[in-house]
N, C-alpha and C. Protein backbone atom coordinates (compact mmCIF):
# COMPACT_ATOMS: atom_id res chain seq x y z
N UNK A 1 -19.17 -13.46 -6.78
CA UNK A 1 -18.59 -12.35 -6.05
C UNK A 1 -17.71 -11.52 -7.00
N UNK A 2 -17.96 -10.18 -6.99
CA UNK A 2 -16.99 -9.63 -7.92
C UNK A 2 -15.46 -9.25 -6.96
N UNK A 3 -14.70 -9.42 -8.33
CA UNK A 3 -13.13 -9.38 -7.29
C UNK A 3 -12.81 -7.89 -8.17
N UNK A 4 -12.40 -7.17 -7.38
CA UNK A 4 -11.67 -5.93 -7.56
C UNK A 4 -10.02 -6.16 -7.77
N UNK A 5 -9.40 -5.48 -8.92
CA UNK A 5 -7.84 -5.54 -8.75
C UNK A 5 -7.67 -3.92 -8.78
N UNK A 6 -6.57 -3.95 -8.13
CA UNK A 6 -5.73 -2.35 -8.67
C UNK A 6 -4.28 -3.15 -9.02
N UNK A 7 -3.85 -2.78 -10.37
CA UNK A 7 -2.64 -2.97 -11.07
C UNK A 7 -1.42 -1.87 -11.30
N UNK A 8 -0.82 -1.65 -10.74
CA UNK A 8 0.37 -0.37 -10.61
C UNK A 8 1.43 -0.87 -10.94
N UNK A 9 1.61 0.39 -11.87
CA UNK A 9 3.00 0.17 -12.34
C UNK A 9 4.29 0.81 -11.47
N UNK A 10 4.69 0.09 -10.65
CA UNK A 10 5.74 0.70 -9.59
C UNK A 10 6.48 1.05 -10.13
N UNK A 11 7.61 1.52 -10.63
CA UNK A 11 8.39 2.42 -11.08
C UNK A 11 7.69 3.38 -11.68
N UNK A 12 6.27 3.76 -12.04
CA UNK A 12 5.86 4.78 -12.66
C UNK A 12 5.69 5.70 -11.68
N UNK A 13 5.18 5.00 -10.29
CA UNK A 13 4.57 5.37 -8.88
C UNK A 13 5.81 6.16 -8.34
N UNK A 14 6.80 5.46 -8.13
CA UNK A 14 8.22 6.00 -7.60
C UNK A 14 8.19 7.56 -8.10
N UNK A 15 8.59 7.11 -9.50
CA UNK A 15 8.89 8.62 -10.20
C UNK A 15 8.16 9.90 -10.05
N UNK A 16 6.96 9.17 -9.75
CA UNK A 16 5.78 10.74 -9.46
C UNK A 16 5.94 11.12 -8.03
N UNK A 17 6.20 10.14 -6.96
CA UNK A 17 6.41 10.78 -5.78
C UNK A 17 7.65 11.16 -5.78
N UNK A 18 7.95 12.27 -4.78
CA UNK A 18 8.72 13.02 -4.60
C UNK A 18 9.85 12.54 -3.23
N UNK A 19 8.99 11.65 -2.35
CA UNK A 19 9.60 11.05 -1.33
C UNK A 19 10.30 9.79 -1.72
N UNK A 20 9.57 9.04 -2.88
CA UNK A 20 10.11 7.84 -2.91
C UNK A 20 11.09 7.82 -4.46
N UNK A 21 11.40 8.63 -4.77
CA UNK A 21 12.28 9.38 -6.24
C UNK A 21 13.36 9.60 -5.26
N UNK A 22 13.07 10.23 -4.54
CA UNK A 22 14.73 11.07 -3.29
C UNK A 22 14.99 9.60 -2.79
N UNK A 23 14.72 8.49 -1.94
CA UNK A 23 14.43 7.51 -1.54
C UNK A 23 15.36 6.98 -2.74
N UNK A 24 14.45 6.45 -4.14
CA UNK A 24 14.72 5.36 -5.20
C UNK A 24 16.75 6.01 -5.55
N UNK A 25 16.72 7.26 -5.37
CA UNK A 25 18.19 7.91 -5.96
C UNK A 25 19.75 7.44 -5.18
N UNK A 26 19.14 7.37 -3.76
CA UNK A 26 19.90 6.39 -2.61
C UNK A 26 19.42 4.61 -2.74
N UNK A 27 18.80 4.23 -2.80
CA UNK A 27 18.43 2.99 -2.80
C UNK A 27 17.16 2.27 -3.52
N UNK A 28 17.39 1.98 -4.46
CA UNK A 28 16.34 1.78 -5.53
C UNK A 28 15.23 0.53 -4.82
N UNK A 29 16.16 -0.66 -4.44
CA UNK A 29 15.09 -1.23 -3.33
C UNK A 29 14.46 -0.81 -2.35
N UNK A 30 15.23 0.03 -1.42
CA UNK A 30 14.35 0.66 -0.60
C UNK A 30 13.11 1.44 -0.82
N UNK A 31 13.31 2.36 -2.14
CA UNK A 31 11.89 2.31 -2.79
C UNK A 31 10.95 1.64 -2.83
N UNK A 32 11.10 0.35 -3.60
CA UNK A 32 10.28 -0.56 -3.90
C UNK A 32 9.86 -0.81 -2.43
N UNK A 33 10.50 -1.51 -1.64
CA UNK A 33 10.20 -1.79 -0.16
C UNK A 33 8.92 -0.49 0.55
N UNK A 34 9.47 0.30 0.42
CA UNK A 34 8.69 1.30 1.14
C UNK A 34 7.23 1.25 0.50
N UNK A 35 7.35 1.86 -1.31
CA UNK A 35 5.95 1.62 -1.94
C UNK A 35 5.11 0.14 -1.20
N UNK A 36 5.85 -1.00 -1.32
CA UNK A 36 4.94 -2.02 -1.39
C UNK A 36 4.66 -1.72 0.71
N UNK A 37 5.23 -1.11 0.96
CA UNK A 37 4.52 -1.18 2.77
C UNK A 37 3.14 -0.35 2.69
N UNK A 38 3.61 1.06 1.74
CA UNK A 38 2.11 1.71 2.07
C UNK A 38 1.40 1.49 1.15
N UNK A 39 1.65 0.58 0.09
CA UNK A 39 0.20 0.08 -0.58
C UNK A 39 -0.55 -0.51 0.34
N UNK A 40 0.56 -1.62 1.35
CA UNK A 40 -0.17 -2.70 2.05
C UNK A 40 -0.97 -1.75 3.35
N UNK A 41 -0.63 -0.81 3.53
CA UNK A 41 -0.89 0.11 4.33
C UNK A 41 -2.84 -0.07 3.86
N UNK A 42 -2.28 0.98 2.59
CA UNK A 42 -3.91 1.74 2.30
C UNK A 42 -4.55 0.53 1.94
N UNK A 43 -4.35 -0.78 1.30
CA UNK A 43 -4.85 -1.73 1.02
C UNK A 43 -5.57 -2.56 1.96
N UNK A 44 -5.22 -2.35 3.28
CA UNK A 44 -5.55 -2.62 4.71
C UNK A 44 -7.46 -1.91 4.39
N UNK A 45 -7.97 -1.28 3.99
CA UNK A 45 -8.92 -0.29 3.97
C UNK A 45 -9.83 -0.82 3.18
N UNK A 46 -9.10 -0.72 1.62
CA UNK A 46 -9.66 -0.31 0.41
C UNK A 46 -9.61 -2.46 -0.11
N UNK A 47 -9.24 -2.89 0.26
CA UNK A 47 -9.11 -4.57 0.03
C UNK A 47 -9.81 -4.73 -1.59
N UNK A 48 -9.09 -4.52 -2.21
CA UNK A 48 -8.43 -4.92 -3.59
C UNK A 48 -7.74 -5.83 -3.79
N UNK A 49 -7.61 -6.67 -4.76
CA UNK A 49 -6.25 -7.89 -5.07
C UNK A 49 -5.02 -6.59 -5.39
N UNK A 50 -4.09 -6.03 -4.89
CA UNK A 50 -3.14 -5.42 -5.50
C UNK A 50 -1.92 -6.26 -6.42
N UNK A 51 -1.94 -5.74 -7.19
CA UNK A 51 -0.36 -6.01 -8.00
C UNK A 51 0.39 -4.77 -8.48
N UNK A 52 1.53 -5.14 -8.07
CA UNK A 52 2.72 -4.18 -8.25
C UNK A 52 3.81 -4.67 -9.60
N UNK A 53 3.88 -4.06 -10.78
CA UNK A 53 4.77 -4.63 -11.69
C UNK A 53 5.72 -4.06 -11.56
N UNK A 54 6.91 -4.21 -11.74
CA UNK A 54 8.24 -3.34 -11.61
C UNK A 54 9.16 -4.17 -13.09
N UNK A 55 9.37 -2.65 -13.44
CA UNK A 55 10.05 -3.11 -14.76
C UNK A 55 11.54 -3.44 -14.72
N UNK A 56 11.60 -5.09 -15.32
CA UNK A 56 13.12 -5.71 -15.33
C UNK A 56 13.70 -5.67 -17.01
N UNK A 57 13.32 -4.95 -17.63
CA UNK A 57 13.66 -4.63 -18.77
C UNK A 57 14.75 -4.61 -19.28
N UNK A 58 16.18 -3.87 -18.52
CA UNK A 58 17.87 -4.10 -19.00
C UNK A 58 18.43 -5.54 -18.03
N UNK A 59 16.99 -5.87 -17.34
CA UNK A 59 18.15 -7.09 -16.14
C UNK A 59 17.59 -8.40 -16.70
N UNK A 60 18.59 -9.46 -17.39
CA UNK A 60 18.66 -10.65 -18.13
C UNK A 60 17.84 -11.68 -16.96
N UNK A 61 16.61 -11.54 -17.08
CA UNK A 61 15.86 -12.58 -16.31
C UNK A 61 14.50 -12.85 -16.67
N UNK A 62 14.32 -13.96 -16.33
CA UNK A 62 12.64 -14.61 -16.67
C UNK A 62 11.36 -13.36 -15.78
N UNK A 63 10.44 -13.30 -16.21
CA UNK A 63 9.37 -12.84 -15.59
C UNK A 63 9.17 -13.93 -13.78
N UNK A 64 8.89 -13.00 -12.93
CA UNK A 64 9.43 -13.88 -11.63
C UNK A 64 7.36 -13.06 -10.72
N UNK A 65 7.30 -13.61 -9.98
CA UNK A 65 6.59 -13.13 -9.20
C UNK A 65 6.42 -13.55 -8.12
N UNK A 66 6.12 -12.84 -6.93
CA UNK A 66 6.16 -13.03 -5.42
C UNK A 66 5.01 -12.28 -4.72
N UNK A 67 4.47 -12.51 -3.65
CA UNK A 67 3.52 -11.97 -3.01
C UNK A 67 4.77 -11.28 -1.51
N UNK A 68 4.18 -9.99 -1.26
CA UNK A 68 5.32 -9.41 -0.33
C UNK A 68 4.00 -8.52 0.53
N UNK A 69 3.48 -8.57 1.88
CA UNK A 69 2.45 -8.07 2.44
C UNK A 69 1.31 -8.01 2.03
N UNK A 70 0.81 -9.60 1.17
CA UNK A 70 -0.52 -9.56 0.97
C UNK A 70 -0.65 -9.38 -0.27
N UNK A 71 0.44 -8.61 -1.58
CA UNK A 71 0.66 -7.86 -2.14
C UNK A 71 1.13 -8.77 -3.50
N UNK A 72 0.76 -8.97 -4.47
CA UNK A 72 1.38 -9.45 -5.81
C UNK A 72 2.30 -8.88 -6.35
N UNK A 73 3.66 -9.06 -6.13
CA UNK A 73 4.64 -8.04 -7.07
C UNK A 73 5.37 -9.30 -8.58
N UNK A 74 4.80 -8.50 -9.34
CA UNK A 74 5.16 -9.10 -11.02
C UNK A 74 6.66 -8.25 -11.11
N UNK A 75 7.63 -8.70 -11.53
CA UNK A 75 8.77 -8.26 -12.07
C UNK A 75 8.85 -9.01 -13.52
N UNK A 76 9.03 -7.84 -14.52
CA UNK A 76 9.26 -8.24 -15.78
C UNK A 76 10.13 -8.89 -16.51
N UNK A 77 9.96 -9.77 -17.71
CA UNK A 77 11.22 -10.44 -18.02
C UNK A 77 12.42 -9.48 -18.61
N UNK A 78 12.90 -10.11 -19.07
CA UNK A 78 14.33 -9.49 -20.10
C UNK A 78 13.57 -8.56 -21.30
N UNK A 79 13.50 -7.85 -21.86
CA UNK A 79 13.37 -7.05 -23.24
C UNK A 79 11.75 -6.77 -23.01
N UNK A 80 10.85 -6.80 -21.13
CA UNK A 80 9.51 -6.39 -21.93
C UNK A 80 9.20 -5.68 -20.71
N UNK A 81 8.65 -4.51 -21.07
CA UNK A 81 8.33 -3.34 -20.20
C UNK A 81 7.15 -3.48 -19.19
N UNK A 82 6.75 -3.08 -18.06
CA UNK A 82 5.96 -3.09 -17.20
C UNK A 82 4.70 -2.88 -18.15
N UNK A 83 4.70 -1.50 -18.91
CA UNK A 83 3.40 -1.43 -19.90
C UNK A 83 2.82 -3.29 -20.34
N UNK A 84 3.82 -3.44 -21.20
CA UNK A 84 3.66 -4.62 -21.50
C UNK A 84 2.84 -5.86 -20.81
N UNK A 85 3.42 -6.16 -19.56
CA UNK A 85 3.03 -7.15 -18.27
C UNK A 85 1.57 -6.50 -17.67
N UNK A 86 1.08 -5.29 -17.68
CA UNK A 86 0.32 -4.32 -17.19
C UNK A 86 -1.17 -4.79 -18.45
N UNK A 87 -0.64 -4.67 -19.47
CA UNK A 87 -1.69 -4.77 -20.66
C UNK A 87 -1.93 -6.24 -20.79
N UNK A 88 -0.89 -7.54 -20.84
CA UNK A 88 -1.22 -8.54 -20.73
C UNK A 88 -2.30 -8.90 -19.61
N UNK A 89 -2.18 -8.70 -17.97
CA UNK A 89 -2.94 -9.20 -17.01
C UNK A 89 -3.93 -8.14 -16.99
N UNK A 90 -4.27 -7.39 -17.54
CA UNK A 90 -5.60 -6.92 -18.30
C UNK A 90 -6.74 -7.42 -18.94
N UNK A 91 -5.70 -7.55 -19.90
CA UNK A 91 -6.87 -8.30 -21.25
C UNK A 91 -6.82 -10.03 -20.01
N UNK A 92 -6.26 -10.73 -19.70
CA UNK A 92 -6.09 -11.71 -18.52
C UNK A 92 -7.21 -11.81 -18.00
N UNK A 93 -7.64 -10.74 -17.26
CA UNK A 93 -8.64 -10.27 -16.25
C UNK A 93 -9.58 -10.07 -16.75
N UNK A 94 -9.83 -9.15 -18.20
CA UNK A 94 -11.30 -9.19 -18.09
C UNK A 94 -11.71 -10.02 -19.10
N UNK A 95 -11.27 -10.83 -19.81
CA UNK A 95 -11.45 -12.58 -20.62
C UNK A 95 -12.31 -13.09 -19.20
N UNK A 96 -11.88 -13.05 -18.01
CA UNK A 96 -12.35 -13.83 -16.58
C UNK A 96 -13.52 -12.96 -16.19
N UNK A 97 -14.08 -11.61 -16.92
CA UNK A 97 -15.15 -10.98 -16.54
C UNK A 97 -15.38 -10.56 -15.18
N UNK A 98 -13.94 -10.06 -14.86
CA UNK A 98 -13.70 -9.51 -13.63
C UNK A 98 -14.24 -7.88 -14.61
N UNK A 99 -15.31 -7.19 -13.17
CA UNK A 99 -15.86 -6.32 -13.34
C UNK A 99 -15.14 -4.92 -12.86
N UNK A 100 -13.89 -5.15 -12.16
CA UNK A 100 -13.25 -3.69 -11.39
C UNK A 100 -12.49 -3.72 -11.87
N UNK A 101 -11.49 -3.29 -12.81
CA UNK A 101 -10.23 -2.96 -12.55
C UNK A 101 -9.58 -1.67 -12.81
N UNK A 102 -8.70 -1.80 -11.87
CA UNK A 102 -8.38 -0.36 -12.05
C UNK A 102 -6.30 -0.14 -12.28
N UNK A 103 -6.39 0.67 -13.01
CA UNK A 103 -4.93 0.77 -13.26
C UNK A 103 -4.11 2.01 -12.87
N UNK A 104 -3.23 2.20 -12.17
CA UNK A 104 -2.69 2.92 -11.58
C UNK A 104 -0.86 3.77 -12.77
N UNK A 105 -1.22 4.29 -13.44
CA UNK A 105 0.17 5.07 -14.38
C UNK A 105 -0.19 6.37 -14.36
N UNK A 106 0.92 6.74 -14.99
CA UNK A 106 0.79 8.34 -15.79
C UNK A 106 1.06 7.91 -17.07
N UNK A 107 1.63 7.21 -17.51
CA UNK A 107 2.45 6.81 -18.97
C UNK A 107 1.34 6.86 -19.72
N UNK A 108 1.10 8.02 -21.17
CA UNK A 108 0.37 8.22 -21.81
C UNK A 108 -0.19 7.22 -22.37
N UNK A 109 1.16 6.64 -23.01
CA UNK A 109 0.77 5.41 -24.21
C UNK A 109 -0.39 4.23 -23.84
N UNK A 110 -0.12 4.10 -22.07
CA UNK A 110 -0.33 2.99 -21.61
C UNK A 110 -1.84 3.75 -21.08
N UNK A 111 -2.40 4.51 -21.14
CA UNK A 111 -3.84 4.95 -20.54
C UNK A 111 -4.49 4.50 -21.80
N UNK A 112 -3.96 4.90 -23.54
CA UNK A 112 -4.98 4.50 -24.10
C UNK A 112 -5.29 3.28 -24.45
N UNK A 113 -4.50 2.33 -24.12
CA UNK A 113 -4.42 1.37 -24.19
C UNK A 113 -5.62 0.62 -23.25
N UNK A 114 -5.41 0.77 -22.08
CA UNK A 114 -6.10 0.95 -20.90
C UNK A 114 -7.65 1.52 -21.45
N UNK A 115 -8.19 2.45 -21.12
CA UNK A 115 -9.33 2.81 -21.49
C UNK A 115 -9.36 1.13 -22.61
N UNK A 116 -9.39 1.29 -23.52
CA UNK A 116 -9.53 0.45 -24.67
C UNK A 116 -9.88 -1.14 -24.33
N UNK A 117 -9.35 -1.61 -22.94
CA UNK A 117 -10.00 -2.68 -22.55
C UNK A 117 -10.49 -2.59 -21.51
N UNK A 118 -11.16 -1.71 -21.10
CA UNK A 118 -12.47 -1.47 -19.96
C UNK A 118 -11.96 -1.34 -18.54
N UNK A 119 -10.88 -1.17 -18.18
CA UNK A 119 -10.55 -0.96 -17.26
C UNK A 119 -10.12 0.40 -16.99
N UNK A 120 -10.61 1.25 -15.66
CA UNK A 120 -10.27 2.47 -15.32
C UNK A 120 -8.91 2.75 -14.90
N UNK A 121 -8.82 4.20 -15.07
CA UNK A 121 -6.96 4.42 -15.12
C UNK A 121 -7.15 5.81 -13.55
N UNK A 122 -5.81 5.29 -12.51
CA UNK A 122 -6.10 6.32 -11.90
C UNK A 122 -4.38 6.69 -12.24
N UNK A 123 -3.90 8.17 -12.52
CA UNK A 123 -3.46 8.83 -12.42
C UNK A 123 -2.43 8.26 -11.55
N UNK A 124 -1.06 8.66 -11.67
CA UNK A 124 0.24 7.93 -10.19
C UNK A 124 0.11 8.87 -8.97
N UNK A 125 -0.54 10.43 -9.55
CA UNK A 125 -0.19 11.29 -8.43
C UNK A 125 -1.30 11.41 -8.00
N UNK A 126 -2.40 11.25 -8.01
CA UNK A 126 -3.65 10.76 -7.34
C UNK A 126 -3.68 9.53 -6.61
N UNK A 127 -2.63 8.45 -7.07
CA UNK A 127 -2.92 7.30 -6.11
C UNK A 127 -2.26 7.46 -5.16
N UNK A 128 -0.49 8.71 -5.34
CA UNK A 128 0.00 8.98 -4.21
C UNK A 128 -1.00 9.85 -2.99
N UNK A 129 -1.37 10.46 -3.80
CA UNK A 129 -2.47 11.34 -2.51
C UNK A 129 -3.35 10.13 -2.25
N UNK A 130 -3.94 9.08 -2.48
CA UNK A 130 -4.16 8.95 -1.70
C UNK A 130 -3.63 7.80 -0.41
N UNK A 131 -2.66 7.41 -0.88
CA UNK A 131 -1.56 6.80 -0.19
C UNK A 131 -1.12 7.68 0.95
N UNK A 132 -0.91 8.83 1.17
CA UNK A 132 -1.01 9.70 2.09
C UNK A 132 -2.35 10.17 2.73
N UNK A 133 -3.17 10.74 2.02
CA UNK A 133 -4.75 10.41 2.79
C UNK A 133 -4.79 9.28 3.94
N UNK A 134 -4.53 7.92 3.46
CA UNK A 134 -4.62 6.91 4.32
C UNK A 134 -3.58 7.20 5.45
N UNK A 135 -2.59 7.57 5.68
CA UNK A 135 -1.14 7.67 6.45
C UNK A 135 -2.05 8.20 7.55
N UNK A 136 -2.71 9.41 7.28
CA UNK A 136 -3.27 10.38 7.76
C UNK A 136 -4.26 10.05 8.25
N UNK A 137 -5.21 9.15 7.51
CA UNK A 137 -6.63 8.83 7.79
C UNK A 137 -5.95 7.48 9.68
N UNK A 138 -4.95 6.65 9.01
CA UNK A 138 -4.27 5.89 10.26
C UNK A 138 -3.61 6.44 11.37
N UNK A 139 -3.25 7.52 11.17
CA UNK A 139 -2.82 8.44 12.71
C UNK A 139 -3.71 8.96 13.05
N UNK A 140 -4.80 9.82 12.75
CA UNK A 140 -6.00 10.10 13.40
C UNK A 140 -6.64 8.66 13.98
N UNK A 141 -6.83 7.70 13.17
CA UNK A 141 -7.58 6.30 14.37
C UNK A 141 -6.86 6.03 15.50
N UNK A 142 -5.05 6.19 15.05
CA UNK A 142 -4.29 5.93 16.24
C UNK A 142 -4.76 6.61 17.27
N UNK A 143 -4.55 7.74 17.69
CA UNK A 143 -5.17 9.39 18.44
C UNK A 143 -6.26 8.82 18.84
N UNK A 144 -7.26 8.91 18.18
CA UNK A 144 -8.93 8.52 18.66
C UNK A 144 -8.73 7.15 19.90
N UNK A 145 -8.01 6.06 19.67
CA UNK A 145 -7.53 4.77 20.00
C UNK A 145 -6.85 4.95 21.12
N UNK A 146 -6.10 5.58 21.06
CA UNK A 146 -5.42 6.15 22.64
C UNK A 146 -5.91 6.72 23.25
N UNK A 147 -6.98 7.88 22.61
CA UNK A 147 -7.52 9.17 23.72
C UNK A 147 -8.85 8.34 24.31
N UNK A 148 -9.09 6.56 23.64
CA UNK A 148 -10.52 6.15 24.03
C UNK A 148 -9.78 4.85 24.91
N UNK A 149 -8.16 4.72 25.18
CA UNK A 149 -7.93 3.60 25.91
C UNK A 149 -8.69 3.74 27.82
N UNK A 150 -8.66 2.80 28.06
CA UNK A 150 -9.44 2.81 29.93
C UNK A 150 -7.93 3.31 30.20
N UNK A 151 -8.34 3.50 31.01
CA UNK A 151 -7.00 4.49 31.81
C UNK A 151 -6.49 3.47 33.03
N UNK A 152 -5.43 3.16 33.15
CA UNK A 152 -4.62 2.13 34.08
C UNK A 152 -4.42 1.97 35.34
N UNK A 153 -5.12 3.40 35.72
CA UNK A 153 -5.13 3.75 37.07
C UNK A 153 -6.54 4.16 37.80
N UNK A 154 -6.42 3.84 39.11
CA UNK A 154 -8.09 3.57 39.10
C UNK A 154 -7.61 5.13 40.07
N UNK A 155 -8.81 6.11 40.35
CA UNK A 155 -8.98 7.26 40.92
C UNK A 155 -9.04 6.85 42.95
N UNK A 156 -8.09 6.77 43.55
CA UNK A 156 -8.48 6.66 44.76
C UNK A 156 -8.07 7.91 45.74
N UNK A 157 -8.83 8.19 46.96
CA UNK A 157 -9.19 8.92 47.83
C UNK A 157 -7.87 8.89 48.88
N UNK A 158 -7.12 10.20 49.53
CA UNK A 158 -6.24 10.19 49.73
C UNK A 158 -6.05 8.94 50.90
N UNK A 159 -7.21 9.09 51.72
CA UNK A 159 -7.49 8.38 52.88
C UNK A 159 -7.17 6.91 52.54
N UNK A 160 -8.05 6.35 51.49
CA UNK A 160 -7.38 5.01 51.23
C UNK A 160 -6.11 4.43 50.60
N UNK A 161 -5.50 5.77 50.07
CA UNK A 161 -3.52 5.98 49.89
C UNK A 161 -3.10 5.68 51.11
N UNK A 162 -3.35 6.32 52.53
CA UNK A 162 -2.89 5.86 53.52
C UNK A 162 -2.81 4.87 53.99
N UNK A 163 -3.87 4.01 54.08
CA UNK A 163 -4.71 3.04 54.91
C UNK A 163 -3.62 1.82 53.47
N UNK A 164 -3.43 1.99 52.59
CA UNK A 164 -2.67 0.71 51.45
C UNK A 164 -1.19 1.12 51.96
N UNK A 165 -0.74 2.64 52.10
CA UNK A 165 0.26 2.38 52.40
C UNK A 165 0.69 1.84 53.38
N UNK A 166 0.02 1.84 54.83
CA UNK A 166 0.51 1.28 56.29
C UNK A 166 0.56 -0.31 55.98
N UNK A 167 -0.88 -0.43 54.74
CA UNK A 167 -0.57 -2.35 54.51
C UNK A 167 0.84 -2.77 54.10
N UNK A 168 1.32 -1.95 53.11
CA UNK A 168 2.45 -2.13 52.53
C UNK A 168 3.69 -1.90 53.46
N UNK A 169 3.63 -1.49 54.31
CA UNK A 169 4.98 -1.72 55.06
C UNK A 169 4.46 -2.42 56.38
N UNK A 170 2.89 -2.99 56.39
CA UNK A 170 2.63 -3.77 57.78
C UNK A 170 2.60 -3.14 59.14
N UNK A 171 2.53 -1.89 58.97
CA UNK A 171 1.65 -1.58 59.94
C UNK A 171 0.06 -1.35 59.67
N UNK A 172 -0.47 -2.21 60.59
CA UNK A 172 -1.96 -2.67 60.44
C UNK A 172 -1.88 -1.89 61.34
């Protein structure tokens, strides 16, 4: 079976959107939080292994990782950049002759790098569109989903309104 990954570099993602930059400037977790909901969002669709790296580069800690909605989030160690963690589980992946992968930056350095071990690069502000595509593509199913629910009320004739109401207060 071939396994598909998409690998994103979350803080690259942040910075290109415009919602989650205004967002990251008040609360840098809440960023992260939000990104990793509507990955899990569009990921709902598109079912990829996702991983999210987020760079721990000035914060004195071991490389840590957690799954958060389905979702692989890699946080980097002390002194090594998301690029870094991003290019390692690369070359990782396709040693294992995993046939998809796809990488999600803008960071120049890190596309040619990318190309260079066979894995495709999408753009941060293309993956935001389509992170919104999906938002969009999920409120239209909502709509469709409601306008196709059975309706709760059954259609009755005034005559038999009467004839339930006299039951209801017992006059038969």
């Amino acid at each position: 079976m071939i396994k598909k990954y998409t690998i994103i570099d979350g803080y690259n993602v942040i910075g290109q959107s415009s919602r989650l930059k205004q967002l990251a400037q008040e609360s840098l977790e809440e960023a992260r939080i939000q990104l990793l909901l509507e990955i899990a969002n569009y990921n709902a669709r598109i079912a990829d292994e996702m991983i999210v790296v987020f760079d721990a580069y000035d914060v004195k800690s071991h490389e840590r990782e957690e799954v958060i909605h389905g979702i692989r989030v890699v946080y980097s160690r002390e002194k090594e950049t998301a690029d870094a963690v991003i290019e390692r589980l690369v070359y990782e992946m396709y040693e294992k002759h995993i046939t998809t992968i796809k990488v999600v930056t803008s960071d120049l350095s890190e596309q040619h790098t990318i190309f260079g071990s066979g894995a495709l690069r999408i753009p941060s502000r293309e993956f935001i569109n389509n992170l919104r595509e999906e938002e969009i593509n999920v409120a239209k199913d909502m709509v469709k989903m409601d306008n196709n629910k059975p309706r709760t009320r059954i259609e009755i004739d005034q005559e038999t309104k009467e004839r339930l109401e006299r039951l209801r207060r017992g006059d038969y």
